[in-house]
Protein backbone atom coordinates (compact mmCIF):
# COMPACT_ATOMS: atom_id res chain seq x y z
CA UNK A 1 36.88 -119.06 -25.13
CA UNK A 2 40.53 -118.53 -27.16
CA UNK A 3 40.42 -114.44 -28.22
CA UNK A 4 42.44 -114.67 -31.99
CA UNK A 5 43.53 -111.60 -33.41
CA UNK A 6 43.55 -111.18 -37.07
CA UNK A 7 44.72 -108.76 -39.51
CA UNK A 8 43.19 -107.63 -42.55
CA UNK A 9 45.23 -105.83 -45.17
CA UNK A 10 43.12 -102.98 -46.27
CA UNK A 11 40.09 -101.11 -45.12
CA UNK A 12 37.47 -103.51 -43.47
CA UNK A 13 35.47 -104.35 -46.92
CA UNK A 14 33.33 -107.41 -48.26
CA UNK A 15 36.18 -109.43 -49.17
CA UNK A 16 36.29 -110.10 -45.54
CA UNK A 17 33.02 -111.00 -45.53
CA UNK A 18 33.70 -114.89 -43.98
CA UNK A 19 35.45 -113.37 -41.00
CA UNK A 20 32.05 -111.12 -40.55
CA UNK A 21 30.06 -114.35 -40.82
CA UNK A 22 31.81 -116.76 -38.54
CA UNK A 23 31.34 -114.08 -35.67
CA UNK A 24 27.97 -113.37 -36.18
CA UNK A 25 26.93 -116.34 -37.48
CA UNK A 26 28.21 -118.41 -34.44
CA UNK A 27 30.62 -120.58 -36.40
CA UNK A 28 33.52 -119.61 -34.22
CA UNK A 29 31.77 -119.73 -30.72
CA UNK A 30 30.73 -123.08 -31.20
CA UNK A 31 34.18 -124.17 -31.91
CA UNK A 32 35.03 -122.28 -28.55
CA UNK A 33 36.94 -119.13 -30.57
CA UNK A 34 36.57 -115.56 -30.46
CA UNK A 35 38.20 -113.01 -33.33
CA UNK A 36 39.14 -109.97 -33.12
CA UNK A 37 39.68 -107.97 -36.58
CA UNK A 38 42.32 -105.65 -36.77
CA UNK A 39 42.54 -103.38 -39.58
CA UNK A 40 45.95 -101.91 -40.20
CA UNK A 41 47.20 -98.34 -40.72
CA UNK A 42 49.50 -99.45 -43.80
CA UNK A 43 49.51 -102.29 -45.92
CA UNK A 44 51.86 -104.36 -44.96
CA UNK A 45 51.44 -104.03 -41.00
CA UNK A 46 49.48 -107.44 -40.32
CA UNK A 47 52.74 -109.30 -42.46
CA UNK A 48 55.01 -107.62 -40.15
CA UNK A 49 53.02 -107.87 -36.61
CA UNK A 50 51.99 -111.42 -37.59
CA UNK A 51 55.73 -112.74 -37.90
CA UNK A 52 56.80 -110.54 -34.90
CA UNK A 53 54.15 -112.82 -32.46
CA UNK A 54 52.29 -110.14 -32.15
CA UNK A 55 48.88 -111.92 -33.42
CA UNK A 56 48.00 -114.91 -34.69
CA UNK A 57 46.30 -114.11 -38.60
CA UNK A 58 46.97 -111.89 -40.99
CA UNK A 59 45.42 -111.65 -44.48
CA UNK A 60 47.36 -110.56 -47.71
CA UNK A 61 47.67 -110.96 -51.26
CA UNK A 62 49.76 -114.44 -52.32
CA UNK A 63 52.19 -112.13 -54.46
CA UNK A 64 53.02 -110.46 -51.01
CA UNK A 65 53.94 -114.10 -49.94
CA UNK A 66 56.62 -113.81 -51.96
CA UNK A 67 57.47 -110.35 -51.86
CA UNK A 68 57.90 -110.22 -47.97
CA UNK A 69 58.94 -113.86 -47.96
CA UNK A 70 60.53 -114.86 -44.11
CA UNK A 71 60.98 -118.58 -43.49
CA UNK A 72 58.45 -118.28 -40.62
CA UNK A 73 55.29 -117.19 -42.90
CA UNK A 74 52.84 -120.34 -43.42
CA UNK A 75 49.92 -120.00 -45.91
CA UNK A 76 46.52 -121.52 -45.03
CA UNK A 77 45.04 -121.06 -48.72
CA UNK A 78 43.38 -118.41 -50.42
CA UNK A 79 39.98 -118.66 -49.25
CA UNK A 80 39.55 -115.67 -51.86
CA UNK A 81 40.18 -115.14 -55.64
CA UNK A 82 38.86 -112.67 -58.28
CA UNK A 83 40.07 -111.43 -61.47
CA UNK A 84 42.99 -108.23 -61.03
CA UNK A 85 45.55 -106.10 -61.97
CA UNK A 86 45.79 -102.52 -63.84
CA UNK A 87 42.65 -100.74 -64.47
CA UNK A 88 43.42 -98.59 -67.20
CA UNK A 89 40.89 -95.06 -68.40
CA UNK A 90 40.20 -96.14 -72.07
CA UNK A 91 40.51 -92.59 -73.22
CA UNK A 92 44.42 -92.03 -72.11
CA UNK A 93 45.18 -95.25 -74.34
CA UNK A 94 46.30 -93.50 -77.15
CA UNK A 95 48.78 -91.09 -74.46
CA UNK A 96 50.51 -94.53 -74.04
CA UNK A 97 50.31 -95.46 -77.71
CA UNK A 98 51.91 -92.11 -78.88
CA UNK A 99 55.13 -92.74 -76.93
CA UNK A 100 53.46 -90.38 -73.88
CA UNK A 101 53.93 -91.13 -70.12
CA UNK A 102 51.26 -93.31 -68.28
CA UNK A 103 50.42 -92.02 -64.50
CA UNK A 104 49.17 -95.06 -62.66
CA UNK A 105 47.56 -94.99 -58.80
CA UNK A 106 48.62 -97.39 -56.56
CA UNK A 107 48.54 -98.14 -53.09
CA UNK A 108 51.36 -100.07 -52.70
CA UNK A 109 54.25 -98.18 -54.43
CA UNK A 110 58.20 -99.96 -54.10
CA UNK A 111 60.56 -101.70 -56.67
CA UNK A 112 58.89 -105.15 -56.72
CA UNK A 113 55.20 -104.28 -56.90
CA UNK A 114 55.90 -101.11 -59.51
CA UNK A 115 57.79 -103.85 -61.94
CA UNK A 116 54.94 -106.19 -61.55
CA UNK A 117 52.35 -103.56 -62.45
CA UNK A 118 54.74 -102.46 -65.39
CA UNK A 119 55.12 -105.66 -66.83
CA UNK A 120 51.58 -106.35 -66.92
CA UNK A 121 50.79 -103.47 -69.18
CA UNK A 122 53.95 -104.39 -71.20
CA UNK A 123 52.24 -107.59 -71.68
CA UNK A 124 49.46 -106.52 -72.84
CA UNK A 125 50.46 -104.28 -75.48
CA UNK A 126 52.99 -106.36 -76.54
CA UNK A 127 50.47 -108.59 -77.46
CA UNK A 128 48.87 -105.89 -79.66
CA UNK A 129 52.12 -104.79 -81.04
CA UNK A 130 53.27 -102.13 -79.41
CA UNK A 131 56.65 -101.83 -77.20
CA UNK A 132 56.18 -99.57 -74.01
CA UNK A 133 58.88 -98.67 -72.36
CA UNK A 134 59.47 -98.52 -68.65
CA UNK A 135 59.83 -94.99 -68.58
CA UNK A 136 56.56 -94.51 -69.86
CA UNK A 137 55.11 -96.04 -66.58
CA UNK A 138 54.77 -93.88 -63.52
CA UNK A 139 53.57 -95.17 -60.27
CA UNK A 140 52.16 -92.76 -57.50
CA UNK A 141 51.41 -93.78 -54.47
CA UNK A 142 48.37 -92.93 -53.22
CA UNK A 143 44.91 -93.90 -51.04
CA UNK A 144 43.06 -97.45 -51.28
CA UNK A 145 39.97 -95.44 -53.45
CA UNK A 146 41.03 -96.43 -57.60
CA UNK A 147 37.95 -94.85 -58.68
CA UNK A 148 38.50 -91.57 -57.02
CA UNK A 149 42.15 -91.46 -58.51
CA UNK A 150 40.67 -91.81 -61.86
CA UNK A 151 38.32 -89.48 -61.89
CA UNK A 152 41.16 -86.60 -60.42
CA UNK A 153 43.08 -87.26 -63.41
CA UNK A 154 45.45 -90.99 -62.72
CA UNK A 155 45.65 -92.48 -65.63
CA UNK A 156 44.97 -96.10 -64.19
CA UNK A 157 45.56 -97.98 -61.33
CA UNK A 158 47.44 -100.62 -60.44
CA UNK A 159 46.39 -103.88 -57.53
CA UNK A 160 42.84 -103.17 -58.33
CA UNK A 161 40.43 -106.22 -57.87
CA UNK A 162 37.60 -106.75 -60.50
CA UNK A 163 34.41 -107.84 -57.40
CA UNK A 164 34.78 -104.08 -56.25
CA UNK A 165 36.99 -101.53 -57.98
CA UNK A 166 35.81 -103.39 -61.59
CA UNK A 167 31.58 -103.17 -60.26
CA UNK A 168 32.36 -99.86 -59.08
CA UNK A 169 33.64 -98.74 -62.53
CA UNK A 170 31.11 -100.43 -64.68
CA UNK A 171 27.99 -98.99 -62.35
CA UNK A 172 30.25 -95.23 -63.01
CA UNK A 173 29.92 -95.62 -66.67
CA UNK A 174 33.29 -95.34 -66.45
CA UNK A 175 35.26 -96.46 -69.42
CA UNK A 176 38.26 -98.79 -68.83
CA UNK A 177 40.52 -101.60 -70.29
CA UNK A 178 40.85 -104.35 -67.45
CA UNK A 179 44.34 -105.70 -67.71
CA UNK A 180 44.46 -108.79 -65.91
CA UNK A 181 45.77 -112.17 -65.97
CA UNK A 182 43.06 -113.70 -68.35
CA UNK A 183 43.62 -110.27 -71.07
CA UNK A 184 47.58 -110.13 -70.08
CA UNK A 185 48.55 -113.79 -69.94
CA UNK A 186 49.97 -114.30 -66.31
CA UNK A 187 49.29 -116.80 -63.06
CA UNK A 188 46.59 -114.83 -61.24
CA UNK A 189 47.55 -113.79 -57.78
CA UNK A 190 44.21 -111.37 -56.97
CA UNK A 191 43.35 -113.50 -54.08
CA UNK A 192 44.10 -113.09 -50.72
CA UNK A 193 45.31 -116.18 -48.11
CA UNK A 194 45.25 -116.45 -44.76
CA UNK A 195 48.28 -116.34 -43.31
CA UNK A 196 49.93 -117.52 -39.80
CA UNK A 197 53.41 -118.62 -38.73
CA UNK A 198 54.84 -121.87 -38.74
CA UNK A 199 55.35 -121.32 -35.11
CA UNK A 200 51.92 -120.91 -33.98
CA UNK A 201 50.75 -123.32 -36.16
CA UNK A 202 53.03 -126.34 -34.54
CA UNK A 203 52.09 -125.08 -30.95
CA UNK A 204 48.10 -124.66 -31.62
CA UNK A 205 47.43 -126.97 -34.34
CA UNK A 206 43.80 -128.07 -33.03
CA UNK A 207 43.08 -124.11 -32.80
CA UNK A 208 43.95 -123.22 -36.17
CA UNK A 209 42.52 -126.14 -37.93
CA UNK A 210 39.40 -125.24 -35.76
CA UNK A 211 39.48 -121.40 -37.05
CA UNK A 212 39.54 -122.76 -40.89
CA UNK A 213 36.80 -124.72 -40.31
CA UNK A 214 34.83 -122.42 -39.51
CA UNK A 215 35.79 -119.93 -41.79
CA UNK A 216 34.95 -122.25 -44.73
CA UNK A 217 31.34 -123.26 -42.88
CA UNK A 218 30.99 -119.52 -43.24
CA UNK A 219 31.52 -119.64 -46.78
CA UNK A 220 29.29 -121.86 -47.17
CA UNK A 221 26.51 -119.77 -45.40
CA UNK A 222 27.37 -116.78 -47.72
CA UNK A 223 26.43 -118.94 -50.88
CA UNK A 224 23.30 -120.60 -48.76
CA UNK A 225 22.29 -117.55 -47.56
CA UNK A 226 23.39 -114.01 -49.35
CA UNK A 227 20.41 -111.82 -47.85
CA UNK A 228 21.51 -112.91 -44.20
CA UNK A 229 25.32 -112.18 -44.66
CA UNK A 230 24.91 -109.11 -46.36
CA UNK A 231 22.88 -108.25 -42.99
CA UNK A 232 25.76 -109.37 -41.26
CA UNK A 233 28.33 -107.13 -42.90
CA UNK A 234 26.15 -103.93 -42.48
CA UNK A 235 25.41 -104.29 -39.05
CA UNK A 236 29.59 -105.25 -38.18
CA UNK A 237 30.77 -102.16 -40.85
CA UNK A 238 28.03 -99.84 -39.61
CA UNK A 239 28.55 -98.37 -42.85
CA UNK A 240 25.63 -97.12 -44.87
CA UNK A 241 23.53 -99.23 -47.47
CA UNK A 242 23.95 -98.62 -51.03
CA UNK A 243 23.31 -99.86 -54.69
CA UNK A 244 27.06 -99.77 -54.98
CA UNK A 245 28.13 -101.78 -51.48
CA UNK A 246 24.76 -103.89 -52.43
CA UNK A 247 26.67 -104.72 -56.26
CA UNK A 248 29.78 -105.43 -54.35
CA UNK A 249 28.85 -107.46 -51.93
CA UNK A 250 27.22 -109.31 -54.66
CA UNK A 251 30.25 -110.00 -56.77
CA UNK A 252 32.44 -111.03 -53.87
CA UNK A 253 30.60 -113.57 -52.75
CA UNK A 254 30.89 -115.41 -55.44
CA UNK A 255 34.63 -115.03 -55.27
CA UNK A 256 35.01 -116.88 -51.81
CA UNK A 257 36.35 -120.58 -52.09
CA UNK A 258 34.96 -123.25 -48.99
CA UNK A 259 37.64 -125.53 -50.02
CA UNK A 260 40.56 -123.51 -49.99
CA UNK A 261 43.52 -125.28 -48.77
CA UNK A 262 47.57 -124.59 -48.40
CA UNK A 263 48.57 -125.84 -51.25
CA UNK A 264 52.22 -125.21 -53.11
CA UNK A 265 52.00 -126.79 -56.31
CA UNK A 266 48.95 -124.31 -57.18
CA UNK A 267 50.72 -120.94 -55.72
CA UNK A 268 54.17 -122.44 -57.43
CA UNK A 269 53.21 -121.02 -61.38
CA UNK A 270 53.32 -117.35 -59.88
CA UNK A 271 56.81 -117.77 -58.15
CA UNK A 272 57.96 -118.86 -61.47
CA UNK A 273 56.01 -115.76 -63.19
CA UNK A 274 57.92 -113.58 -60.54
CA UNK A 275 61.20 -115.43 -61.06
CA UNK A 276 60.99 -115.21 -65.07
CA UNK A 277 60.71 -111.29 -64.58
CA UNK A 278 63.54 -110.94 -62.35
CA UNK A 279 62.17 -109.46 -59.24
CA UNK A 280 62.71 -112.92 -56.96
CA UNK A 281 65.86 -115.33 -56.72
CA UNK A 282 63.66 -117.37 -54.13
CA UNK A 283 63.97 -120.87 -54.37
CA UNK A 284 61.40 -123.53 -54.64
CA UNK A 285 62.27 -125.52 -51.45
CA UNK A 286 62.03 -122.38 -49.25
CA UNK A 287 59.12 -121.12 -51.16
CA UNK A 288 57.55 -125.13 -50.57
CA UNK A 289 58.30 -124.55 -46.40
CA UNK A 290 54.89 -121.98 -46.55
CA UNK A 291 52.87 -124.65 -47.28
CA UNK A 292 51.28 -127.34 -45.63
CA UNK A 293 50.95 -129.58 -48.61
């Protein structure tokens, strides 16, 4: 058996629900593979380990693609997309609208993802005629948990994604305004890719291409057969049931894509989104060397 060591980019949750699957559903020991999950102590630790040869997967958000580009990274496709972006509490609206400062949550707090989150709420009341200015925006960083930043008085929250942060507001009651790329008008990047180096790629070609297929089998055993993963994913997490986990679980599944593939002209429109608003001078042949097609 080949041990592969992955990392995930947050807490162990539902969005990595295939990974779950393929080890307990047997997709990866048939094809002779073994995984080992690694969940990271900050955010951008499996980027950093992966290019350093220290394992062999890592999974991210595509914006952090670009963000943390090195000419080693290689993109597999994003086997995962929902809807994203600021949260926002309905009733501090009118702070913003007054000229008032905005106090948003995030977990990933630095020059590049704070002028992303800002111009996404610019957006977006630009398009109902209001200017807001960049000091009105404050990020903080803070924990993974939106909801719980909310409710102690953050203002919104910024790199939320809609399958659990969005069901865990709606089954709150909690009243927000979802600012995303549908509402705001921008290529969607709430997804997250699997990621491995160009390196280990052209040395175990047979070994990755096996790993993909079975993470996409596995996807394809979440949609066949929802009661069974979401077995799965409680017995791996050892985490309690709950209506909540139950709703997201639910949502997410119907987020993961079976056909997902490395693919440049479909990532291309948010290099050009990132480009437009200044926070990039990456060019498109580098940005083209990620991907496999």
């Amino acid at each position: 058996m080949t041990t592969l060591k992955l990392a995930i980019e947050w807490f162990l949750n539902p969005d990595h629900l295939p990974f779950i699957v393929a080890m307990r559903g047997g997709m990866l020991k048939r094809r002779g593979l073994e995984l080992e999950l690694i969940q990271p102590d900050a955010h951008y630790d499996g980027l950093r380990e992966l290019c350093e040869g220290q394992i062999h997967f890592a999974t991210n958000e595509p914006l952090h693609l670009i963000e943390q580009f090195t000419d080693e990274m290689l993109t597999l496709g994003s086997f995962f997309r929902t809807k994203g972006g600021v949260l926002l509490r309905a009733e501090r609206e009118n702070v913003l609208l007054e000229g008032g400062v905005l106090r948003v949550t995030t977990p990933v707090s630095n020059p590049t993802t704070n002028a992303i989150g800002f111009e996404i709420i610019r957006r977006y009341y630009a398009q109902k005629g209001y200017e807001v200015r960049m000091d009105q925006v404050v990020f903080e960083p803070n924990g993974f948990e939106h909801l719980r930043y909310l409710q102690s008085g953050s203002d919104a929250a910024w790199l939320y994604f809609d399958n659990f942060e969005g069901i865990e507001a709606r089954l709150l009651g909690f009243e927000v305004r979802y600012l995303d790329a549908q509402n705001v008008g921008f290529p969607n990047f709430s997804a997250l890719d699997l990621f491995t180096t160009h390196a280990f790629y052209d040395e175990h070609q047979v070994t990755c291409n096996a790993f993909v297929e079975a993470i996409r089998e596995a996807i394809v055993f979440i949609y066949d057969q929802p009661a069974k993963a979401l077995e799965y994913y409680y017995d791996y997490a050892q985490t309690q049931r709950s209506e909540l986990m139950d709703a997201i679980i639910d949502a997410t599944r119907l987020c993961f894509r079976a056909d997902f593939r490395s693919d440049y002209n479909a990532a291309l429109p948010i290099l050009e989104f990132f480009r437009s608003i200044g926070i990039t001078d990456l060019d498109d042949a580098r940005f083209k060397n990620a991907f496999l097609h």
